[in-house]
C-alpha atoms as a PDB file:
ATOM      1  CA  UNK A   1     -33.602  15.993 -81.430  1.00  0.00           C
ATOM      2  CA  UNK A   2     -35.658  13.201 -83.110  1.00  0.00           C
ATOM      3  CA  UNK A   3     -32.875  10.699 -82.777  1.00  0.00           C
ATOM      4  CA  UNK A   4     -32.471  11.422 -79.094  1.00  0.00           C
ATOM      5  CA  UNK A   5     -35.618  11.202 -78.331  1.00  0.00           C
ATOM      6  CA  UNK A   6     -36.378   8.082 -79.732  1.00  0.00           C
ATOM      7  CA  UNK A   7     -33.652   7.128 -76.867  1.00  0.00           C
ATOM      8  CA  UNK A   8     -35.169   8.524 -74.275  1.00  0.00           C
ATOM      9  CA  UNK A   9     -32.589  11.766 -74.193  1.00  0.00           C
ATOM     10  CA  UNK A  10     -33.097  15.588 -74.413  1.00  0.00           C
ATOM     11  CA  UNK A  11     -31.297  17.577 -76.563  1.00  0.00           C
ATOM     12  CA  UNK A  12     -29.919  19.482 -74.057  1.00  0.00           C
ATOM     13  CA  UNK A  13     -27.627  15.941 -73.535  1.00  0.00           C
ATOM     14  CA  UNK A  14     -25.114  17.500 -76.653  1.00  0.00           C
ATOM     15  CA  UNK A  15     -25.132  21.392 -75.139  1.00  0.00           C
ATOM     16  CA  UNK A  16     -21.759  20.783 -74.089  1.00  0.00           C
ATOM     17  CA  UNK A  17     -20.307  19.406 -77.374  1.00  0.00           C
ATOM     18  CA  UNK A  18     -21.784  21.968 -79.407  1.00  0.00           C
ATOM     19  CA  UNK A  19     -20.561  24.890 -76.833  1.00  0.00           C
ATOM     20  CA  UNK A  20     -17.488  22.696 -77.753  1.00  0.00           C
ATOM     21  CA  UNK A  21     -17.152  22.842 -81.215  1.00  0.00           C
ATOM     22  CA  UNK A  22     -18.766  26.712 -81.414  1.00  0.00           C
ATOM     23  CA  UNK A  23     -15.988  27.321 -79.049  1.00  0.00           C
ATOM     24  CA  UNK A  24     -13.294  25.862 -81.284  1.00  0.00           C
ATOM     25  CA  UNK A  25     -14.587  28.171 -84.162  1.00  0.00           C
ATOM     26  CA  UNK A  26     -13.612  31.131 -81.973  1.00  0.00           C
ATOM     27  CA  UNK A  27      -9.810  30.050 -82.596  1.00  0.00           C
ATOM     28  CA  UNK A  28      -9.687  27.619 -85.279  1.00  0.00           C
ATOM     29  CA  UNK A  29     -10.809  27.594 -88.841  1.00  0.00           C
ATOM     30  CA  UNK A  30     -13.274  25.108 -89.507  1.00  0.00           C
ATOM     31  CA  UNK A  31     -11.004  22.737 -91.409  1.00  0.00           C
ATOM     32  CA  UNK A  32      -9.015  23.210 -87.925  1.00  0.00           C
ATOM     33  CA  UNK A  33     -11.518  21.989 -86.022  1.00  0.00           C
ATOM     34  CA  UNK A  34     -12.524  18.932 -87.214  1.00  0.00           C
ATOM     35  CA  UNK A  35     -12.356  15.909 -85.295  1.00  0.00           C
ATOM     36  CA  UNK A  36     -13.451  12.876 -84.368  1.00  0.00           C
ATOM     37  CA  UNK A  37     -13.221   9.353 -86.114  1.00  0.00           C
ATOM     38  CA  UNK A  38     -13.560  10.290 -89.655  1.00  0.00           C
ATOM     39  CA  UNK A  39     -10.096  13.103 -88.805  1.00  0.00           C
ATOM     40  CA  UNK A  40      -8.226  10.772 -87.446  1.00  0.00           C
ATOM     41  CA  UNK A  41      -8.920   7.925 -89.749  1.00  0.00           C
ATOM     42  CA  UNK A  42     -10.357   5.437 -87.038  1.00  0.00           C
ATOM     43  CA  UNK A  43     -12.093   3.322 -89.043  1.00  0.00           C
ATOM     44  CA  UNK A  44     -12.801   0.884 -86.472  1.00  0.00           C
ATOM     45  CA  UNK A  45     -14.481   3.596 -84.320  1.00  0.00           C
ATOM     46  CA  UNK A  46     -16.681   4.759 -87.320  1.00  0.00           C
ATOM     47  CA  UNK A  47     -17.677   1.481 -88.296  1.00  0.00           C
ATOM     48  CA  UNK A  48     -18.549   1.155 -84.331  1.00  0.00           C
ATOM     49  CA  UNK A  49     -20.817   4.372 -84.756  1.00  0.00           C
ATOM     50  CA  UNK A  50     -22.449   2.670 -87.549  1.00  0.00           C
ATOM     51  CA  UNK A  51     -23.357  -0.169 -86.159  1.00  0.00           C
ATOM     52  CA  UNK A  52     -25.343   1.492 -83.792  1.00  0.00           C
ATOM     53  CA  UNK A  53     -27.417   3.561 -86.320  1.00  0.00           C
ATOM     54  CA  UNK A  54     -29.775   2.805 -89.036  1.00  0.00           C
ATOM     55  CA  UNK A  55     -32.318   4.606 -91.251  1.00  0.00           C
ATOM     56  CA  UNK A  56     -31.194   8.201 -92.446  1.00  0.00           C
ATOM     57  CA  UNK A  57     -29.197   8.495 -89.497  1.00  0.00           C
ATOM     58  CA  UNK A  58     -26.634   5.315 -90.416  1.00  0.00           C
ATOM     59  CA  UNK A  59     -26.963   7.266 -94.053  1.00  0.00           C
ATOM     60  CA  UNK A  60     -25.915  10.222 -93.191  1.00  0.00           C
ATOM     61  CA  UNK A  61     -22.774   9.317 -90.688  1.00  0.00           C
ATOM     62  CA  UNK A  62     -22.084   7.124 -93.520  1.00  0.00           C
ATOM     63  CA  UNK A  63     -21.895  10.029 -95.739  1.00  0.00           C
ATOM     64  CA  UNK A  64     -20.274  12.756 -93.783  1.00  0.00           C
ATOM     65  CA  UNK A  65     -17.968   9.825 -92.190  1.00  0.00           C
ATOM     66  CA  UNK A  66     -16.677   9.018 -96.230  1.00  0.00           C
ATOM     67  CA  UNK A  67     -16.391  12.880 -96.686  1.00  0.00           C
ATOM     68  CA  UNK A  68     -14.659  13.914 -94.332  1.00  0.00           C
ATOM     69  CA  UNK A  69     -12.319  11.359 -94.980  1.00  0.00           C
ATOM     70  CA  UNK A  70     -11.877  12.502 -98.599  1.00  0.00           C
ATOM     71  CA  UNK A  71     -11.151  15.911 -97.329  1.00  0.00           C
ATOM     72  CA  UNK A  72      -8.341  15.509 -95.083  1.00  0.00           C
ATOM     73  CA  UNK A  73      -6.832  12.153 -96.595  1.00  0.00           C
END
């Protein structure tokens, strides 16, 4: 909410990705359900992402971004 804000966005902005991904859990297992950059490998996209973050934010992308990886490598 924070982050958004300090963009000038609600939260309401990511309703549809998290109905998304809650969805998903209805059919998938968690380890299922993971996408995005960090699932597919894209490294270029993540770095992307990271350039556009900094502060805890860029930390914590960073973070999840490197686990992720570790988990489905």
């Amino acid at each position: 909410d924070d982050i958004l804000k300090e963009v000038g966005l609600d939260v309401t902005y990511l309703l549809p990705l998290i109905q998304t991904t809650v969805d998903k859990l209805h059919v998938l297992s968690p380890y299922n359900a993971m996408t995005g950059p960090a699932r597919r490998g894209d490294i270029h996209v993540a770095q992307t992402h990271l350039q556009q973050l900094t502060g805890a934010p860029y930390d914590i992308y960073q973070l999840l971004t490197q686990r992720i990886r570790n988990i489905y490598s």
